[in-house]
C-alpha atoms as a PDB file:
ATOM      1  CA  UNK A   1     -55.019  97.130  76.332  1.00  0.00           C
ATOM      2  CA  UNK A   2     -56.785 100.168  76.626  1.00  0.00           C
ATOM      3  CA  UNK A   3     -59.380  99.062  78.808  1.00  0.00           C
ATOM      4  CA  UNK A   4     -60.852 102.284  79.862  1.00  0.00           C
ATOM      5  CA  UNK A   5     -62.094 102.618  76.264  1.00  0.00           C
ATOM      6  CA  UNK A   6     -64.076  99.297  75.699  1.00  0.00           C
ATOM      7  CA  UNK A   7     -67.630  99.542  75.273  1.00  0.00           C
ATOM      8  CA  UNK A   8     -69.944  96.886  76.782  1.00  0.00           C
ATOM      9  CA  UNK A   9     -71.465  94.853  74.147  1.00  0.00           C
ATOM     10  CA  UNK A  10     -75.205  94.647  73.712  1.00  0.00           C
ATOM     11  CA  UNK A  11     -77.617  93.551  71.274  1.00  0.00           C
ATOM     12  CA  UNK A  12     -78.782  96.728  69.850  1.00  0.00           C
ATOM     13  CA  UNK A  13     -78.980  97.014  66.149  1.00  0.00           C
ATOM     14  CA  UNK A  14     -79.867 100.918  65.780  1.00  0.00           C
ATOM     15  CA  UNK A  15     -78.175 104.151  66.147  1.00  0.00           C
ATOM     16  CA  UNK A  16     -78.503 106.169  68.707  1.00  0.00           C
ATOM     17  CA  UNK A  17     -76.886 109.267  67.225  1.00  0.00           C
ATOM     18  CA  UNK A  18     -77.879 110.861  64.203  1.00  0.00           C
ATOM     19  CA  UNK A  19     -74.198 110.694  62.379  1.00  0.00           C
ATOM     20  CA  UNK A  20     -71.862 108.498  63.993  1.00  0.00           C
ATOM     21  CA  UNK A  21     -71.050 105.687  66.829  1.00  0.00           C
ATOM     22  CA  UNK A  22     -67.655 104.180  67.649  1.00  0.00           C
ATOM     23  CA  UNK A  23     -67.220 101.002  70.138  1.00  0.00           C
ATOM     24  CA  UNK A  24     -64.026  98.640  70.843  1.00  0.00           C
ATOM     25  CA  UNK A  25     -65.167  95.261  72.063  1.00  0.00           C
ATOM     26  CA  UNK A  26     -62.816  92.678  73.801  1.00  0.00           C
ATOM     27  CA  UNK A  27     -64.975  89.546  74.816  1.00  0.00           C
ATOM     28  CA  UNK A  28     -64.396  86.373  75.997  1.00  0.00           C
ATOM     29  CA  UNK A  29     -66.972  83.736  75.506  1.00  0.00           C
ATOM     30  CA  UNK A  30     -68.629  85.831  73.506  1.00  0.00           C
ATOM     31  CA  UNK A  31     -72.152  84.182  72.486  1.00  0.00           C
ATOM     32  CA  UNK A  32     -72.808  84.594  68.394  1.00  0.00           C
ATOM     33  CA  UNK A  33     -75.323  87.046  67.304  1.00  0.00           C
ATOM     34  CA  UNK A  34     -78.009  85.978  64.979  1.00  0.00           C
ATOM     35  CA  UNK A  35     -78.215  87.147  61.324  1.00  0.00           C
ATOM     36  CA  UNK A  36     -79.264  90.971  60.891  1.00  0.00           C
ATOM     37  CA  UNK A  37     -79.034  93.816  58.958  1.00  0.00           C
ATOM     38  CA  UNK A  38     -79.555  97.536  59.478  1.00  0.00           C
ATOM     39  CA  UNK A  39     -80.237 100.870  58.219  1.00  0.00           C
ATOM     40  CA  UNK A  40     -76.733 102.655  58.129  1.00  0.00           C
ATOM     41  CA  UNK A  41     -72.872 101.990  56.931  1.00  0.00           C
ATOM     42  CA  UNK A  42     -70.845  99.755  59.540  1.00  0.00           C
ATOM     43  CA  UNK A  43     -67.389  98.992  59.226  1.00  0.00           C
ATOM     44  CA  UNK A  44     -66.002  96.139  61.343  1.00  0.00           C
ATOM     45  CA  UNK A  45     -61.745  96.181  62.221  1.00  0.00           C
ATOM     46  CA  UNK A  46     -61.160  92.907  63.229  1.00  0.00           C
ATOM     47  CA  UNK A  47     -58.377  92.415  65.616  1.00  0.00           C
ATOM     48  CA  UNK A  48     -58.279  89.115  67.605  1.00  0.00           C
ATOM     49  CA  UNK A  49     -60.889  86.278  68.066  1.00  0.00           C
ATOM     50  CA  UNK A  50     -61.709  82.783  66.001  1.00  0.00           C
ATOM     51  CA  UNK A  51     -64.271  84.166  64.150  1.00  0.00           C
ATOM     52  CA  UNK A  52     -65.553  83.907  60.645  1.00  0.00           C
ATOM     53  CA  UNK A  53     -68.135  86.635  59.284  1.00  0.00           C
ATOM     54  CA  UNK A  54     -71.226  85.727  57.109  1.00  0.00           C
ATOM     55  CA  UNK A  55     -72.602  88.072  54.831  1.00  0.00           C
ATOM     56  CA  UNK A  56     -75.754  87.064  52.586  1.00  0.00           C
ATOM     57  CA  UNK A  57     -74.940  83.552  51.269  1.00  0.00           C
ATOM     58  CA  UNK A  58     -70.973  83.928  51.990  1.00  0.00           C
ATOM     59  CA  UNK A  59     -68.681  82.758  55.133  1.00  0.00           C
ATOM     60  CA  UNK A  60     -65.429  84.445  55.459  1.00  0.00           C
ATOM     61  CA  UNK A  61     -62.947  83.026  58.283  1.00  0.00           C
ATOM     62  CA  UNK A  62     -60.911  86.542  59.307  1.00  0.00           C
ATOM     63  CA  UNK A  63     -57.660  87.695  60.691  1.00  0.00           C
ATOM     64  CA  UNK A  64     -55.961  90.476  61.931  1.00  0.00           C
ATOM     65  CA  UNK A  65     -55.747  93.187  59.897  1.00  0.00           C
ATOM     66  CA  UNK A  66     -59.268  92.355  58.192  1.00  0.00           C
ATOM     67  CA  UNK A  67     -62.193  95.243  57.527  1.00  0.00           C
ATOM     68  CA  UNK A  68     -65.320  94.148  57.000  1.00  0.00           C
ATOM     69  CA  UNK A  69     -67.905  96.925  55.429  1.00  0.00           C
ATOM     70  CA  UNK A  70     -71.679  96.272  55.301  1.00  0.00           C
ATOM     71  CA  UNK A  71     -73.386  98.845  53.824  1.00  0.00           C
ATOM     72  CA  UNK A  72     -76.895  99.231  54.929  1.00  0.00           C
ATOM     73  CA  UNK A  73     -79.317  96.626  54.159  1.00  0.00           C
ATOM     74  CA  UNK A  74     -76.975  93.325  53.611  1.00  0.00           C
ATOM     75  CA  UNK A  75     -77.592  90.367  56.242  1.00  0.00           C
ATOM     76  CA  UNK A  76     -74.935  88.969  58.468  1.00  0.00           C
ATOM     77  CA  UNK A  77     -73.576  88.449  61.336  1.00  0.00           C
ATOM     78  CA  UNK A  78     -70.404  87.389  62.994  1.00  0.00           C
ATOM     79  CA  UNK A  79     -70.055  84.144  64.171  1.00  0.00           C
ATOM     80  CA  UNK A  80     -67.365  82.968  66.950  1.00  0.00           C
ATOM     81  CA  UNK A  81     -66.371  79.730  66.467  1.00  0.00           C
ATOM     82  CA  UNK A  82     -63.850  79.681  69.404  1.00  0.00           C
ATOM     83  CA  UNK A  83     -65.302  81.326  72.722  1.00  0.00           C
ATOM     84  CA  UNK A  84     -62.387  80.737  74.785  1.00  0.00           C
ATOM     85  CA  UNK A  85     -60.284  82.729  72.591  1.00  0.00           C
ATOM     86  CA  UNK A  86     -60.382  86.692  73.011  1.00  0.00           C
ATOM     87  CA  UNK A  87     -62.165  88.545  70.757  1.00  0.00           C
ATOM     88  CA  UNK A  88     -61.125  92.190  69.894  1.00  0.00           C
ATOM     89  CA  UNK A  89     -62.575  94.267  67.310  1.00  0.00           C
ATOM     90  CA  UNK A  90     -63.730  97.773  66.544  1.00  0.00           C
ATOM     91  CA  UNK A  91     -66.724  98.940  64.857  1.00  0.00           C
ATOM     92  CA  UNK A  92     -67.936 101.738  63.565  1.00  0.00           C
ATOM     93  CA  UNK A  93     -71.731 102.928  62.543  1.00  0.00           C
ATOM     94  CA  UNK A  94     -72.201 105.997  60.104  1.00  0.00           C
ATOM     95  CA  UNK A  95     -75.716 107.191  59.019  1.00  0.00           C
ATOM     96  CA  UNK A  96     -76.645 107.250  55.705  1.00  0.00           C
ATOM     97  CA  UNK A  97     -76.939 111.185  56.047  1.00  0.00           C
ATOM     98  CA  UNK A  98     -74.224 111.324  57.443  1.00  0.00           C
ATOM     99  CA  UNK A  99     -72.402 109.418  54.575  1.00  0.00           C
ATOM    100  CA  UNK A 100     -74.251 112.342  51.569  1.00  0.00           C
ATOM    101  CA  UNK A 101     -72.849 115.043  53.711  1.00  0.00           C
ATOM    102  CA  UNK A 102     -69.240 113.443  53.482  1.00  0.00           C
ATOM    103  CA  UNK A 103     -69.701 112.506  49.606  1.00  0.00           C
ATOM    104  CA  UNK A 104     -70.870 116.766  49.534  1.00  0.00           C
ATOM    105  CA  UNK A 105     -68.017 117.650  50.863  1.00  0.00           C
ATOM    106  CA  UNK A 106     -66.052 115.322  49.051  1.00  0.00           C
ATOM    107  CA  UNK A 107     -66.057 111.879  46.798  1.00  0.00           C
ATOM    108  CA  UNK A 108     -62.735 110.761  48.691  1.00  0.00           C
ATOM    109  CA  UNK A 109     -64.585 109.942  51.857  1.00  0.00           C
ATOM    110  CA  UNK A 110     -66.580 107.280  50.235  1.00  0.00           C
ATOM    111  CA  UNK A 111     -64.540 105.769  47.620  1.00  0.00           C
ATOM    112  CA  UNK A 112     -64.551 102.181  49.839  1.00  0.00           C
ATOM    113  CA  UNK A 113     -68.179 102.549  50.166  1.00  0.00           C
ATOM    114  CA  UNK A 114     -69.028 103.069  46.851  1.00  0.00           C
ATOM    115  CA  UNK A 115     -66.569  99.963  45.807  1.00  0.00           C
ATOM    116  CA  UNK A 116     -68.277  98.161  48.374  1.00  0.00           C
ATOM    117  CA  UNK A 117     -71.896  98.576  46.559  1.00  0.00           C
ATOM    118  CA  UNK A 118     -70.758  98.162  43.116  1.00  0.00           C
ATOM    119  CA  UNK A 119     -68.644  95.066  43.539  1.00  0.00           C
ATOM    120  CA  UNK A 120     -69.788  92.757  46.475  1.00  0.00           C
ATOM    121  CA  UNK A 121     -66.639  92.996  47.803  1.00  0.00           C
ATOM    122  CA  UNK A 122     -67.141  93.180  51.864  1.00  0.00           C
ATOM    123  CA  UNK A 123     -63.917  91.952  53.555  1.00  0.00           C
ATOM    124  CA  UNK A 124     -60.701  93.875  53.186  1.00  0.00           C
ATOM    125  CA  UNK A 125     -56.983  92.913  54.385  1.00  0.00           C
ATOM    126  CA  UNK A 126     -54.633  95.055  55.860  1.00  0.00           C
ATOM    127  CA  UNK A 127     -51.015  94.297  56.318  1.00  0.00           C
ATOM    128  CA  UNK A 128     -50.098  94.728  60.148  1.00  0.00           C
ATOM    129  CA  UNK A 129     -48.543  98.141  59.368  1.00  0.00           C
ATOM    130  CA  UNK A 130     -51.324  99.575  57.916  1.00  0.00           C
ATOM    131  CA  UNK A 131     -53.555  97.919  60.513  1.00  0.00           C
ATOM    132  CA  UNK A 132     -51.902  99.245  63.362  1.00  0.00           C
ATOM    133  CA  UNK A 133     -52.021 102.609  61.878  1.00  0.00           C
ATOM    134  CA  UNK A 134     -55.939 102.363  61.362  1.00  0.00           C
ATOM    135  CA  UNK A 135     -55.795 101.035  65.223  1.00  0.00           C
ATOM    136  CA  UNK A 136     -54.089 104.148  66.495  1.00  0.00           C
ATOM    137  CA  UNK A 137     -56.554 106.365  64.835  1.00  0.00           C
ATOM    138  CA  UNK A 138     -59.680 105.006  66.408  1.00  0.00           C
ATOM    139  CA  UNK A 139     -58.112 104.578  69.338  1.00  0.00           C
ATOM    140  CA  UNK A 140     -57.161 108.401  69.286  1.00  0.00           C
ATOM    141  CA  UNK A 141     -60.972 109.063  68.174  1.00  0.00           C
ATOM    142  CA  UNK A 142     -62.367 106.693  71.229  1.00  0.00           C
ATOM    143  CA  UNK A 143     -60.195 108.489  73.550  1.00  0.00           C
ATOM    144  CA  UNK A 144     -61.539 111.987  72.289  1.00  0.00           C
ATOM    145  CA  UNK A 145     -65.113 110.959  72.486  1.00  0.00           C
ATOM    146  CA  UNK A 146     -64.259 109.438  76.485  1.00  0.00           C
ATOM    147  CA  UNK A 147     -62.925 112.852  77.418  1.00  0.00           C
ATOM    148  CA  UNK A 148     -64.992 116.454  77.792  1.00  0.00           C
ATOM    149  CA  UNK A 149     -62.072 118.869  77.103  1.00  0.00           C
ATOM    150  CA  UNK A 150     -63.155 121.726  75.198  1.00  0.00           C
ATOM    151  CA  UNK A 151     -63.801 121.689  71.523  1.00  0.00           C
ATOM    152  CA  UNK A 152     -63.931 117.974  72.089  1.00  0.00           C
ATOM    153  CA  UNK A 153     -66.910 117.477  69.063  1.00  0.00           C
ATOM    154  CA  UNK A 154     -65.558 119.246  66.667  1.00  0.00           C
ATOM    155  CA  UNK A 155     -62.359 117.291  67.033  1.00  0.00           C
ATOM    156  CA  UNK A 156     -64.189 114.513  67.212  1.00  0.00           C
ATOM    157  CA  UNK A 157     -65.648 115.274  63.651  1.00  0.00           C
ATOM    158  CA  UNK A 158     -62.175 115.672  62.476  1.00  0.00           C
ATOM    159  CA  UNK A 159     -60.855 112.418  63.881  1.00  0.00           C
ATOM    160  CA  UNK A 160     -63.749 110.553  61.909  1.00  0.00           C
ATOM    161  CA  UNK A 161     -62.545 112.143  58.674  1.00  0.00           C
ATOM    162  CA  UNK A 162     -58.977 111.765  59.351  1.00  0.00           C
ATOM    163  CA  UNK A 163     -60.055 107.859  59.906  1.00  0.00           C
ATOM    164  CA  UNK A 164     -62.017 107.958  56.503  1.00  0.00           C
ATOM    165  CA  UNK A 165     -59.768 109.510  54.363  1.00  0.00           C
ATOM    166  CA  UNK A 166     -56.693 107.339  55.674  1.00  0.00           C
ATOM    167  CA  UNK A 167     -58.871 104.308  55.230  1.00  0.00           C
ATOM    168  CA  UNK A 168     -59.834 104.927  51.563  1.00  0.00           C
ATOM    169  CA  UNK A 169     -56.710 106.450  50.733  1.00  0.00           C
ATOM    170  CA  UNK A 170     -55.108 102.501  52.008  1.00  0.00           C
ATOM    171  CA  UNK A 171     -57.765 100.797  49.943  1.00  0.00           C
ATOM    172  CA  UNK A 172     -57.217 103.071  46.849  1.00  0.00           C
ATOM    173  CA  UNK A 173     -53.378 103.265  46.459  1.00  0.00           C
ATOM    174  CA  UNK A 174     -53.412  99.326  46.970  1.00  0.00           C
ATOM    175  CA  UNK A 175     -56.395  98.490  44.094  1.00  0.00           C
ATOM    176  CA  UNK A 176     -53.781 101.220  42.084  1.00  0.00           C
ATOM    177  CA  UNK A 177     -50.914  98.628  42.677  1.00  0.00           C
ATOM    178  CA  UNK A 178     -52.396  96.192  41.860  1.00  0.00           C
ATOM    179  CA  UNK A 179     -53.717  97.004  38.696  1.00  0.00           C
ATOM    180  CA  UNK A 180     -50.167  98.676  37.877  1.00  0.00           C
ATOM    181  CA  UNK A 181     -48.898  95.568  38.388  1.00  0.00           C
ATOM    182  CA  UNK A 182     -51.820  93.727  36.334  1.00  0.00           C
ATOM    183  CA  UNK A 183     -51.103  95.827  33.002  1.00  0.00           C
ATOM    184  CA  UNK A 184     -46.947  95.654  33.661  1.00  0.00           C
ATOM    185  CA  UNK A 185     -47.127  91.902  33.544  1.00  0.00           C
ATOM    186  CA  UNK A 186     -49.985  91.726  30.715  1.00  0.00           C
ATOM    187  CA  UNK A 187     -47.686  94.101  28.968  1.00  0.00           C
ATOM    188  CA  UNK A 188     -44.643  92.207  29.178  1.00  0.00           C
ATOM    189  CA  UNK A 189     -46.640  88.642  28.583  1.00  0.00           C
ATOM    190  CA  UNK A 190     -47.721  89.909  25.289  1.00  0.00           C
ATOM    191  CA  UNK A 191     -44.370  90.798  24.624  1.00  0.00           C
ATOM    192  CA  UNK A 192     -42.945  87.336  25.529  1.00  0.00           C
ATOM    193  CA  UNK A 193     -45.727  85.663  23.382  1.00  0.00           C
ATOM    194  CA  UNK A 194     -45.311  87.512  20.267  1.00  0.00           C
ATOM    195  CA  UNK A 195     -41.018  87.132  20.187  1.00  0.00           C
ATOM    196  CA  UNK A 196     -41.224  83.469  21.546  1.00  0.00           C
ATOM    197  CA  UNK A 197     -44.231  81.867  18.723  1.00  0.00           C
ATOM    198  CA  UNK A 198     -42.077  78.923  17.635  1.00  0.00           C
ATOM    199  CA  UNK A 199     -41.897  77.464  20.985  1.00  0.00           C
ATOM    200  CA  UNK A 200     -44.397  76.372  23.579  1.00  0.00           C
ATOM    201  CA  UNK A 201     -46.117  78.853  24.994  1.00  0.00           C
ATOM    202  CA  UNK A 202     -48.365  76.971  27.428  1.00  0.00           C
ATOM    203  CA  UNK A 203     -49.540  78.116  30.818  1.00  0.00           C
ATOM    204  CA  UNK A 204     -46.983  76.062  32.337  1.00  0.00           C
ATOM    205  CA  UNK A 205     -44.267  77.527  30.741  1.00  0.00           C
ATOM    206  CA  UNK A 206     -45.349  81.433  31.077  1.00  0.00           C
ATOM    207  CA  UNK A 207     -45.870  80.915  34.344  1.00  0.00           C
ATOM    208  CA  UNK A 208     -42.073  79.503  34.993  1.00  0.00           C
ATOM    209  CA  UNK A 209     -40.807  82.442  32.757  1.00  0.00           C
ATOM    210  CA  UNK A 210     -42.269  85.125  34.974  1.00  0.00           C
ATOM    211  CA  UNK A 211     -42.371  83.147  38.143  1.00  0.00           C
ATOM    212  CA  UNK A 212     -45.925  83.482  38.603  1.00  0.00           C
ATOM    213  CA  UNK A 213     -49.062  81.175  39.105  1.00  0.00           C
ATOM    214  CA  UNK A 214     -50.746  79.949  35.876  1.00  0.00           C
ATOM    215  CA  UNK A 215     -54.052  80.679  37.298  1.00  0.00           C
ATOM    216  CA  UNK A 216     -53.323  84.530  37.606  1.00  0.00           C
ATOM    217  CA  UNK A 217     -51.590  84.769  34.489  1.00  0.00           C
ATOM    218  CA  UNK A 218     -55.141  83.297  33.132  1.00  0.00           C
ATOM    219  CA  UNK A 219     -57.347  85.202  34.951  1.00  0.00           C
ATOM    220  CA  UNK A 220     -55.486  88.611  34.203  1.00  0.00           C
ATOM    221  CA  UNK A 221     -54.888  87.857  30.462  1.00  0.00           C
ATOM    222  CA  UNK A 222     -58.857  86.606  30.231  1.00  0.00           C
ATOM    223  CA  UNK A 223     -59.733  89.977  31.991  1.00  0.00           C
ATOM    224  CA  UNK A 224     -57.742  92.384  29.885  1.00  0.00           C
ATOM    225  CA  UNK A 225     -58.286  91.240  26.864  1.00  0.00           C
ATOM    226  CA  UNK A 226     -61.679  89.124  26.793  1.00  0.00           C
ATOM    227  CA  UNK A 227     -59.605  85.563  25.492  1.00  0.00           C
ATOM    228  CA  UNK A 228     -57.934  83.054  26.599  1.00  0.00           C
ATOM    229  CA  UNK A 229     -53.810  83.082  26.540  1.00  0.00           C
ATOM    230  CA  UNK A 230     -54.087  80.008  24.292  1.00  0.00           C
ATOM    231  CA  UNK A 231     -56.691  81.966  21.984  1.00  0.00           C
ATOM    232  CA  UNK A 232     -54.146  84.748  21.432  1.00  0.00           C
ATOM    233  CA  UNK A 233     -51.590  82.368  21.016  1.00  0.00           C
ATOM    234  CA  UNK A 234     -53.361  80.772  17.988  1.00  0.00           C
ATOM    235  CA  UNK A 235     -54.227  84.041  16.499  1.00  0.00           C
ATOM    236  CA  UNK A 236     -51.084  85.605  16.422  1.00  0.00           C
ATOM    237  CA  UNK A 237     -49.831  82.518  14.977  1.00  0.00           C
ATOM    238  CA  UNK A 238     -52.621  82.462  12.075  1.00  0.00           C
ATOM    239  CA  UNK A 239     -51.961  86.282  11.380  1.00  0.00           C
ATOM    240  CA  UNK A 240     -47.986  85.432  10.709  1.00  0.00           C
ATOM    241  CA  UNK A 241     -48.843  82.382   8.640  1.00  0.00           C
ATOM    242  CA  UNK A 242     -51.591  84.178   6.965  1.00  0.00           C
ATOM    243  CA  UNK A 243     -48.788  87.156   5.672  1.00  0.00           C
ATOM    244  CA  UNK A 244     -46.419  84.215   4.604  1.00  0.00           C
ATOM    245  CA  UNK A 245     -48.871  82.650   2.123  1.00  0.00           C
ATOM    246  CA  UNK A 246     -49.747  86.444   1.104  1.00  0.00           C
ATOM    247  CA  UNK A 247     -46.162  86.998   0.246  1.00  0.00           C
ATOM    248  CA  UNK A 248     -45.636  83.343  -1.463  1.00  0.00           C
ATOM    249  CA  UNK A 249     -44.653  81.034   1.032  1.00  0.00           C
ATOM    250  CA  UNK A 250     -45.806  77.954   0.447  1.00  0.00           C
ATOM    251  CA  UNK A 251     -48.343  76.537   2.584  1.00  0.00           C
ATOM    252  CA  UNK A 252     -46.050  73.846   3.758  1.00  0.00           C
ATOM    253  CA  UNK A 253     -43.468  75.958   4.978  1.00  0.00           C
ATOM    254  CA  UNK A 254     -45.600  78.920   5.881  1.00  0.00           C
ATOM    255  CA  UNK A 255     -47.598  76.911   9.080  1.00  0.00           C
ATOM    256  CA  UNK A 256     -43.818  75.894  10.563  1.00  0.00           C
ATOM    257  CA  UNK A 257     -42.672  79.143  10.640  1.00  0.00           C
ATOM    258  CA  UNK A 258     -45.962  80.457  12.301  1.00  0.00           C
ATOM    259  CA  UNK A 259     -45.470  78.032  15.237  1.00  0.00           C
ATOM    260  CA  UNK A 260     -47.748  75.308  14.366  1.00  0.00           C
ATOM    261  CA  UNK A 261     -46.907  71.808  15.342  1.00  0.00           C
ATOM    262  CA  UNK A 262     -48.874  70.036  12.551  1.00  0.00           C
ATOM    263  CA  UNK A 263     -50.498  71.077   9.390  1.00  0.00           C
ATOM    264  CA  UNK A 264     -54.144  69.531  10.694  1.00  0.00           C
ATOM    265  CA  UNK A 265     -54.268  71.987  13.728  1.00  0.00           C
ATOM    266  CA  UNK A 266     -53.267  75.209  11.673  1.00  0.00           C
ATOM    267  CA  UNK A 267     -55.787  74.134   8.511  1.00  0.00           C
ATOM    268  CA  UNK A 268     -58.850  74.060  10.888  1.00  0.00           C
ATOM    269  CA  UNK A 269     -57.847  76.905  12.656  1.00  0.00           C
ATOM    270  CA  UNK A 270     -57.087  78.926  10.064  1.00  0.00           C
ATOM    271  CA  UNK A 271     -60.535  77.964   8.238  1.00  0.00           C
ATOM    272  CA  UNK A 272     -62.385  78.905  11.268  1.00  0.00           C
ATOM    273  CA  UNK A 273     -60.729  82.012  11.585  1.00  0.00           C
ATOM    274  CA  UNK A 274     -60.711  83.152   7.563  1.00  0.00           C
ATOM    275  CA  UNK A 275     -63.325  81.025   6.101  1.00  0.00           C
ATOM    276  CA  UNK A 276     -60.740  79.474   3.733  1.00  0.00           C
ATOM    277  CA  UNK A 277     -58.402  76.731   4.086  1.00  0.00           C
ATOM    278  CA  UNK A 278     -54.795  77.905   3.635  1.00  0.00           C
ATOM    279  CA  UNK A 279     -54.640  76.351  -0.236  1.00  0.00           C
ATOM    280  CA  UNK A 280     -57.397  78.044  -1.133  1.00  0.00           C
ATOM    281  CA  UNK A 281     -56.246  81.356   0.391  1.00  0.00           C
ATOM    282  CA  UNK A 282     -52.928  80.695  -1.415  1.00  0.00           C
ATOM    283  CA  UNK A 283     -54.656  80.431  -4.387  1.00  0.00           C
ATOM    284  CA  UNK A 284     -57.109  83.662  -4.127  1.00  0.00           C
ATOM    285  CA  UNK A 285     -53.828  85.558  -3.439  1.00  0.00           C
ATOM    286  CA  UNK A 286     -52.103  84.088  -6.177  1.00  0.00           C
ATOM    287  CA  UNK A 287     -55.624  85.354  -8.261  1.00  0.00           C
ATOM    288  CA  UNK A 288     -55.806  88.800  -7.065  1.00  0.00           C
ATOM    289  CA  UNK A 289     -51.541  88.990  -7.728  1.00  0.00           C
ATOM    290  CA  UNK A 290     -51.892  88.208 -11.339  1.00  0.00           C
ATOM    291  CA  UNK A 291     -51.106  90.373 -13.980  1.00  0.00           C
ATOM    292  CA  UNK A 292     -53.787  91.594 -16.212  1.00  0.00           C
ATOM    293  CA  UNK A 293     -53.303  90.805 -20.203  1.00  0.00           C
ATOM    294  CA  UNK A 294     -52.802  93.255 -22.152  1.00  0.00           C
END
């Protein structure tokens, strides 16, 4: 596939051009390289191959449809765990000049970058469509760079950018999704919770009612609101049992209708959360309510 555009691998670990390099590998038997890092951006499109890419301290197995990006200074290398199989990727080098007169022209080019430093976050999946649209593009810019037609580098320029753009524009609209998604179901969780108090709202159950995993509804509740599920649980519950006792419910009474199962559990909690047990905020209420003689 596309022969006539694959480069011949070789060891080197610096750029030759002052901006930008593109290569498409296909090897068989391919012999790992050792750990290394280097001075500019480089973003691996892994195609085909049993390979698994370590950055720093971390191992990541890959598939089709993965992007790795090291930015410049981060150790790894790729290691093939399968020679026999093929392995087919593309990579691509861009100075770090290169990179400041992109983010000049415009932040959009390096949105994936900049993600990339802040977060750790080095491999990327693409779905197949998306993939094989990233795969035509660089296989458009390789055959541009192959051929000497006129105005050939100043297409060539365009291609990259076309490439960037398309590339940060994938990575962008999906972290949007996903964190639409995030605050719909957070949205509609808290909901849920605050109509459904009496009954059991554990993990297990949530997690049947919106036909999700338990672990993401706890990891997306923990991260948008800085608690646990079962934290906001209890103090919604204290709050409602707190206004009943304000407005003369008696304690007994009061800590069913909040949700409690027992009167133990909602006396500690409540005292940790007020600093009185429920009788004794009863009875400050009933203080503060009194009439004054006349």
């Amino acid at each position: 596939m596309k022969n006539h555009l694959r480069s011949a691998f070789n060891t080197r670990q610096h750029m030759l051009s002052e901006d930008f390099e593109v290569f498409y590998y296909s090897d068989l038997n391919f012999q790992s390289v050792g750990v290394h890092s280097h001075d500019y951006y480089e973003f691996y499109f892994f195609s085909e191959g049993s390979v698994s890419m370590e950055i720093e301290e971390n191992a990541y197995p890959l598939k089709e449809g993965d992007l790795v990006v090291i930015p410049p200074g981060i150790r790894h290398r790729a290691r093939v765990k399968d020679p026999s199989v093929p392995y087919r990727r593309f990579v691509l080098w861009i100075s770090r000049d290169y990179v400041s007169e992109l983010m000049r022209n415009s932040p959009d080019y390096v949105y994936l970058l900049q993600k990339t430093i802040t977060t750790h976050t080095y491999v990327y999946h693409f779905d197949l469509i998306s993939y094989n649209e990233l795969r035509s593009r660089l296989f458009t810019l390789l055959d541009e760079i192959h051929q000497d037609r006129f105005g050939r580098l100043s297409r060539v320029e365009l291609l990259i950018g076309d490439l960037l753009l398309c590339l940060n524009r994938m990575v962008y609209e999906n972290d949007k999704s996903i964190h639409s998604e995030g605050t719909s179901l957070y949205q509609s969780l808290v909901q849920y919770i605050d109509a459904h108090l009496d009954e059991d709202l554990s993990l297990e159950n949530l997690a049947s009612a919106f036909y999700v995993s338990k672990f993401y509804i706890a990891h997306l509740f923990q991260e948008t609101t800085g608690f646990s599920i079962h934290q906001y649980v209890i103090k919604k519950r204290l709050q409602i049992g707190r206004n009943l006792i304000r407005t003369g419910t008696p304690v007994t009474q009061a800590y069913l209708s909040s949700g409690f199962g027992d009167y133990s559990s909602f006396y500690r909690a409540f005292k940790k959360e007020y600093g009185l047990s429920p009788s004794e905020y009863q009875q400050q209420q009933n203080t503060q309510n009194r009439p004054l003689c006349k």
